[in-house]
N, C-alpha and C. Protein backbone atom coordinates (compact mmCIF):
# COMPACT_ATOMS: atom_id res chain seq x y z
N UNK A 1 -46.79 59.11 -74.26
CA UNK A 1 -46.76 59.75 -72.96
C UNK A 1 -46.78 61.25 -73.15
N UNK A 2 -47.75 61.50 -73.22
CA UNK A 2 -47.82 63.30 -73.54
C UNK A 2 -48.44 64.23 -72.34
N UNK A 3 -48.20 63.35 -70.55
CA UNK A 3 -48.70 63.84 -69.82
C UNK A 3 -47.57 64.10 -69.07
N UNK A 4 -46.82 64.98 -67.53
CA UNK A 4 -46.43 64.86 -67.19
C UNK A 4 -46.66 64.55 -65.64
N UNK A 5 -47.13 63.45 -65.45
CA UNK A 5 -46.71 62.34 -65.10
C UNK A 5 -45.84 61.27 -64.95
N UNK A 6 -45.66 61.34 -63.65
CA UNK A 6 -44.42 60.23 -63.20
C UNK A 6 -44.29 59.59 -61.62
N UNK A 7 -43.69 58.36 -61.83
CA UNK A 7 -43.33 57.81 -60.47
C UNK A 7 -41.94 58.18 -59.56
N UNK A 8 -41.90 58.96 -58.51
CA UNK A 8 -40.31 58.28 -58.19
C UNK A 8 -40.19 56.98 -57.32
N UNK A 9 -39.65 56.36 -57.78
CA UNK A 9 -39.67 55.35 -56.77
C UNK A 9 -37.46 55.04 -56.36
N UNK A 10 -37.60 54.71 -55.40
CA UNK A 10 -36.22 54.81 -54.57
C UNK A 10 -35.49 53.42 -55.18
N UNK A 11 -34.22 54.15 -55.73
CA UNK A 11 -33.10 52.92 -56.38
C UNK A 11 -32.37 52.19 -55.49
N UNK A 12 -32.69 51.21 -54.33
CA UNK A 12 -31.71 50.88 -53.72
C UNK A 12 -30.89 49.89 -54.62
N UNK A 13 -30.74 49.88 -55.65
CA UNK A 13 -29.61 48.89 -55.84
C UNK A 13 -28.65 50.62 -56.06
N UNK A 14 -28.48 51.29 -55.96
CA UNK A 14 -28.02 52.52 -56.20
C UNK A 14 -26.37 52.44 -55.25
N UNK A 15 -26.99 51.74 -54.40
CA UNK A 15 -24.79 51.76 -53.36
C UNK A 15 -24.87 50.60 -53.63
N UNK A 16 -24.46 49.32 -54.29
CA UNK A 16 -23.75 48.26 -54.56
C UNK A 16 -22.77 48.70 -55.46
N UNK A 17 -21.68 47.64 -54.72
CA UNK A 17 -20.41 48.29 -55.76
C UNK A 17 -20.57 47.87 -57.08
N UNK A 18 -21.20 46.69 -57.51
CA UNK A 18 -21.44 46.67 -58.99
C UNK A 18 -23.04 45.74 -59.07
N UNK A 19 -22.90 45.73 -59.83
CA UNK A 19 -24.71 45.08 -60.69
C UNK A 19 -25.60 44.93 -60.67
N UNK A 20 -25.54 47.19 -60.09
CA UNK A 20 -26.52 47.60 -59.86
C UNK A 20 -27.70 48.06 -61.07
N UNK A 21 -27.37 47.39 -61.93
CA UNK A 21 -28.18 47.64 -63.07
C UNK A 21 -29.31 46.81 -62.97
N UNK A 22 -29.36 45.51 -63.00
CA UNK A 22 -30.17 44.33 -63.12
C UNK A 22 -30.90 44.37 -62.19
N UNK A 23 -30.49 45.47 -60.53
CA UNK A 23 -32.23 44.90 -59.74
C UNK A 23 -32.52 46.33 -60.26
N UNK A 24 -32.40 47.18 -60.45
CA UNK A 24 -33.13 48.47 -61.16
C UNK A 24 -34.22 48.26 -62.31
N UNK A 25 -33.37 47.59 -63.21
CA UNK A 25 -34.24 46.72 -64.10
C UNK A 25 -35.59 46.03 -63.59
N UNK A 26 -35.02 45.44 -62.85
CA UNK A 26 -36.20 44.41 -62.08
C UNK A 26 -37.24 45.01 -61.66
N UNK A 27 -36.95 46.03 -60.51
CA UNK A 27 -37.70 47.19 -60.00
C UNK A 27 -38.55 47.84 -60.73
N UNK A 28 -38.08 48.55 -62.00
CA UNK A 28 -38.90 49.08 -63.08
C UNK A 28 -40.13 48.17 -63.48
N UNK A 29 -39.43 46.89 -63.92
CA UNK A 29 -40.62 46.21 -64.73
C UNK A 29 -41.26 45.67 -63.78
N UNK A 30 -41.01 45.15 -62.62
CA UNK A 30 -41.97 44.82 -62.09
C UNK A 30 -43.36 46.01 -61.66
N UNK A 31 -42.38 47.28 -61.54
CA UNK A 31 -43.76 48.53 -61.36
C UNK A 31 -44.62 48.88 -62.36
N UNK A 32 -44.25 47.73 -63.48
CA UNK A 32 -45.11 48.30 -64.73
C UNK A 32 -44.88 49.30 -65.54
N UNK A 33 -43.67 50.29 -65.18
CA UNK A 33 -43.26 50.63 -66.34
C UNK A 33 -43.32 50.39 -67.93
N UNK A 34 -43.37 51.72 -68.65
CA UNK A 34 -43.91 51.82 -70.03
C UNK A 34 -42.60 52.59 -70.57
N UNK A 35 -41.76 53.18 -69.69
CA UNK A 35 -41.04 53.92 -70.66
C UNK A 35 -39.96 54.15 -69.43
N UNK A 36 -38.32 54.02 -69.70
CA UNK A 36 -37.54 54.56 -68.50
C UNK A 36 -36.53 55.16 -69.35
N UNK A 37 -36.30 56.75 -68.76
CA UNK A 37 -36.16 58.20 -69.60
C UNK A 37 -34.74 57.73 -68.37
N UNK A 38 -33.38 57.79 -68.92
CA UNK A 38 -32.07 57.54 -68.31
C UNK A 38 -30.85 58.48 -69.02
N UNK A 39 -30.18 58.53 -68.27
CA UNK A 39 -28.70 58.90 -68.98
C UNK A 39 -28.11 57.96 -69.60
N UNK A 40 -27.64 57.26 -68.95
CA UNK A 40 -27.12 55.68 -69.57
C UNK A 40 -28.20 54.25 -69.37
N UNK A 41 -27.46 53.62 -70.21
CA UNK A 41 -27.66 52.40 -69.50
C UNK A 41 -26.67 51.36 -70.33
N UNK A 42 -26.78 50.19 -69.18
CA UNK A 42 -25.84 49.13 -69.36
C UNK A 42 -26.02 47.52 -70.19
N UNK A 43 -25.17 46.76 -70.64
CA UNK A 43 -25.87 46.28 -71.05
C UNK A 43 -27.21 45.19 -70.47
N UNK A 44 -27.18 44.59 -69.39
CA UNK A 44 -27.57 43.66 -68.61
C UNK A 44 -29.18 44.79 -68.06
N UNK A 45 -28.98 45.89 -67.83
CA UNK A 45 -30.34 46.53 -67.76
C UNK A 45 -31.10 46.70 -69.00
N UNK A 46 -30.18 46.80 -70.18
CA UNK A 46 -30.90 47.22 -71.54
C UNK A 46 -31.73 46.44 -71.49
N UNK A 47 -31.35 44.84 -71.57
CA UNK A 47 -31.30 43.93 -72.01
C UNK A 47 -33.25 43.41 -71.26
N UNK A 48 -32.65 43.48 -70.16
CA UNK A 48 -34.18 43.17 -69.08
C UNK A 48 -35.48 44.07 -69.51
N UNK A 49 -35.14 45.18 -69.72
CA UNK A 49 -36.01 46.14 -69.67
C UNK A 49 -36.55 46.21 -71.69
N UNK A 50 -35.60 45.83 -72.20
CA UNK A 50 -36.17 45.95 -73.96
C UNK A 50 -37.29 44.48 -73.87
N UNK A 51 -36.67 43.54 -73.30
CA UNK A 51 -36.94 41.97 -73.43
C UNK A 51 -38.94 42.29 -72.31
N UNK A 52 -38.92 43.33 -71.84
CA UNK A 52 -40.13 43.23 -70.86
C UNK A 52 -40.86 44.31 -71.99
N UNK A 53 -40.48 44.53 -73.22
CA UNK A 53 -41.34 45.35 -73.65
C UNK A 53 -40.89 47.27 -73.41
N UNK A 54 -40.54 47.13 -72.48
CA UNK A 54 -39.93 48.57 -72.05
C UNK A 54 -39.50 49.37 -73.05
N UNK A 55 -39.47 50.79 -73.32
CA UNK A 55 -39.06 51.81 -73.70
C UNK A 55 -37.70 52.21 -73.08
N UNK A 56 -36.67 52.48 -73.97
CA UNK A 56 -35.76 52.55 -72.84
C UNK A 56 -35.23 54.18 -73.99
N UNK A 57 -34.90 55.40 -73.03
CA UNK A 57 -34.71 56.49 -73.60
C UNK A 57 -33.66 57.18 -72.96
N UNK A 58 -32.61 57.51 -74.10
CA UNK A 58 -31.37 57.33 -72.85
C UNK A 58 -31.10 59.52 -73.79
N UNK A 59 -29.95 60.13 -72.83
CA UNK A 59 -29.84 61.46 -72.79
C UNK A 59 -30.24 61.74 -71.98
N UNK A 60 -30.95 61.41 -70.90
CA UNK A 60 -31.96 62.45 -69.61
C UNK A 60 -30.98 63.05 -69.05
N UNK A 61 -31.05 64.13 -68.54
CA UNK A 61 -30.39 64.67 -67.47
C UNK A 61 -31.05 66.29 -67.24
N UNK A 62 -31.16 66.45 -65.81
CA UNK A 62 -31.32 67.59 -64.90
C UNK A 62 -32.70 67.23 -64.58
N UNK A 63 -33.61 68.19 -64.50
CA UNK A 63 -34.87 68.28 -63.56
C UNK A 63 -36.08 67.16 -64.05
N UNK A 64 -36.57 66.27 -63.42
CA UNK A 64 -37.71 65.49 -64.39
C UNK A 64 -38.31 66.73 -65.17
N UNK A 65 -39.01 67.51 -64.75
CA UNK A 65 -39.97 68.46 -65.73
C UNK A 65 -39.63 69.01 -67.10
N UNK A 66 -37.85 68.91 -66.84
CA UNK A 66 -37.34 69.23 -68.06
C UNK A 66 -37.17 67.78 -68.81
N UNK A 67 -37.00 66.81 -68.21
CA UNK A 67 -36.62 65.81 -69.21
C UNK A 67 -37.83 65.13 -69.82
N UNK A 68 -38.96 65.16 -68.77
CA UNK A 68 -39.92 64.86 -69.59
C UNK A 68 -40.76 65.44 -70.69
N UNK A 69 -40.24 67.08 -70.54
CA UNK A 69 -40.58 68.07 -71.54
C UNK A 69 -39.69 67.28 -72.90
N UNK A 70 -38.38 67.12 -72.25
CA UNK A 70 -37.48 67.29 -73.47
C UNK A 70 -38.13 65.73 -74.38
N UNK A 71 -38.60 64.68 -73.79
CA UNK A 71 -39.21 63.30 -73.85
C UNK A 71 -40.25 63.34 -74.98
N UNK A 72 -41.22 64.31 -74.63
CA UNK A 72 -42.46 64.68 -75.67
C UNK A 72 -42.48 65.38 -76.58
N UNK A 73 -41.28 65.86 -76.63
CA UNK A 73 -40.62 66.63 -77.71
C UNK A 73 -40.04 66.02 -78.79
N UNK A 74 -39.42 64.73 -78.67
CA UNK A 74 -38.63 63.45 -79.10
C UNK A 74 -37.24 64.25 -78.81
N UNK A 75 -37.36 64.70 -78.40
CA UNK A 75 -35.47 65.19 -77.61
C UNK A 75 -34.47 64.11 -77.18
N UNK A 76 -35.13 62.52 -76.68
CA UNK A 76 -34.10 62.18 -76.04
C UNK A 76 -34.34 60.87 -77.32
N UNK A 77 -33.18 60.54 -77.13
CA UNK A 77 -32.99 58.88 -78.34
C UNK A 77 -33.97 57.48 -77.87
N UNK A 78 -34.30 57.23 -78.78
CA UNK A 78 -34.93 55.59 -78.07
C UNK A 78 -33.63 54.59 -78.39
N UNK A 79 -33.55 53.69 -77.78
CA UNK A 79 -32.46 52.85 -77.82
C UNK A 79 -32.63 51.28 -78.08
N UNK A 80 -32.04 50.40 -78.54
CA UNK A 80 -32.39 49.45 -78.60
C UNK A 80 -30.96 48.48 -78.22
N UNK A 81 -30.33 48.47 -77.58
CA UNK A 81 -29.64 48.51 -76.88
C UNK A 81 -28.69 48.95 -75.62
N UNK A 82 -27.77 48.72 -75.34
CA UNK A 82 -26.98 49.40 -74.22
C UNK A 82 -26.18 50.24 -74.41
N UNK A 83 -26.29 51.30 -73.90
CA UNK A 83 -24.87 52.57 -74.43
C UNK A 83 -23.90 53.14 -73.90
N UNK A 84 -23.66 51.94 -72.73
CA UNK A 84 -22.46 52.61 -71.69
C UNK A 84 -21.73 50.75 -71.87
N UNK A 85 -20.50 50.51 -71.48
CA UNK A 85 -20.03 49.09 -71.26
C UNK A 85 -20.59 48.81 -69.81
N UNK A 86 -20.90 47.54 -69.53
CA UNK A 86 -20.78 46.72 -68.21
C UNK A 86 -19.90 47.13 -67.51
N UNK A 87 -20.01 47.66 -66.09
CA UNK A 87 -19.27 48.33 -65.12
C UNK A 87 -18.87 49.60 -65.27
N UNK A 88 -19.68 50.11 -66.26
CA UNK A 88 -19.27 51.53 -66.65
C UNK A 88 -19.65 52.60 -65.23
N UNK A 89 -20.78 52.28 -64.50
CA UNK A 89 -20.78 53.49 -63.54
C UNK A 89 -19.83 53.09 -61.82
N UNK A 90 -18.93 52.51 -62.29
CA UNK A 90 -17.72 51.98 -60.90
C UNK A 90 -17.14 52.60 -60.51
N UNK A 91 -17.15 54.06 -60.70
CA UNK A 91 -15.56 54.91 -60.90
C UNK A 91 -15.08 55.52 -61.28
């Protein structure tokens, strides 16, 4: 991905009080996603999104333009797992 280019598309699993990871997941891969540039992630999203082939690149934070700068740079980690616990964003 050495273009900057990107989708936003709207997180409603974003206000459930919990497991809001798994339709995010869903959401992504079903849009065809190739790569999802995150701060965290959990395990039950890792999990969906490695298993669909997905890129999962966790450190993002502040402006897309910067994170996708920081992305093509290899700035942010690739992951192959989950790096926050289950229910980690509750609170």
């Amino acid at each position: 991905m050495d273009s900057m280019d990107f989708e936003v598309v709207e997180n409603v699993a974003a206000v459930v009080s919990s497991g809001a990871g798994a339709p995010a997941a869903y959401l992504v891969k079903h849009r065809g996603a190739e790569a999802v540039l995150t701060g965290h992630v959990g395990p039950t999203a890792a999990e969906i999104l490695l298993d669909a082939g997905i890129g999962v690149y966790a450190g993002a934070e502040g402006r897309v333009r910067e994170v996708l700068r920081r992305f093509n740079e290899g700035g942010l980690r690739s992951v192959e797992s989950a790096t926050v616990p289950s229910g980690f964003g509750l609170g």
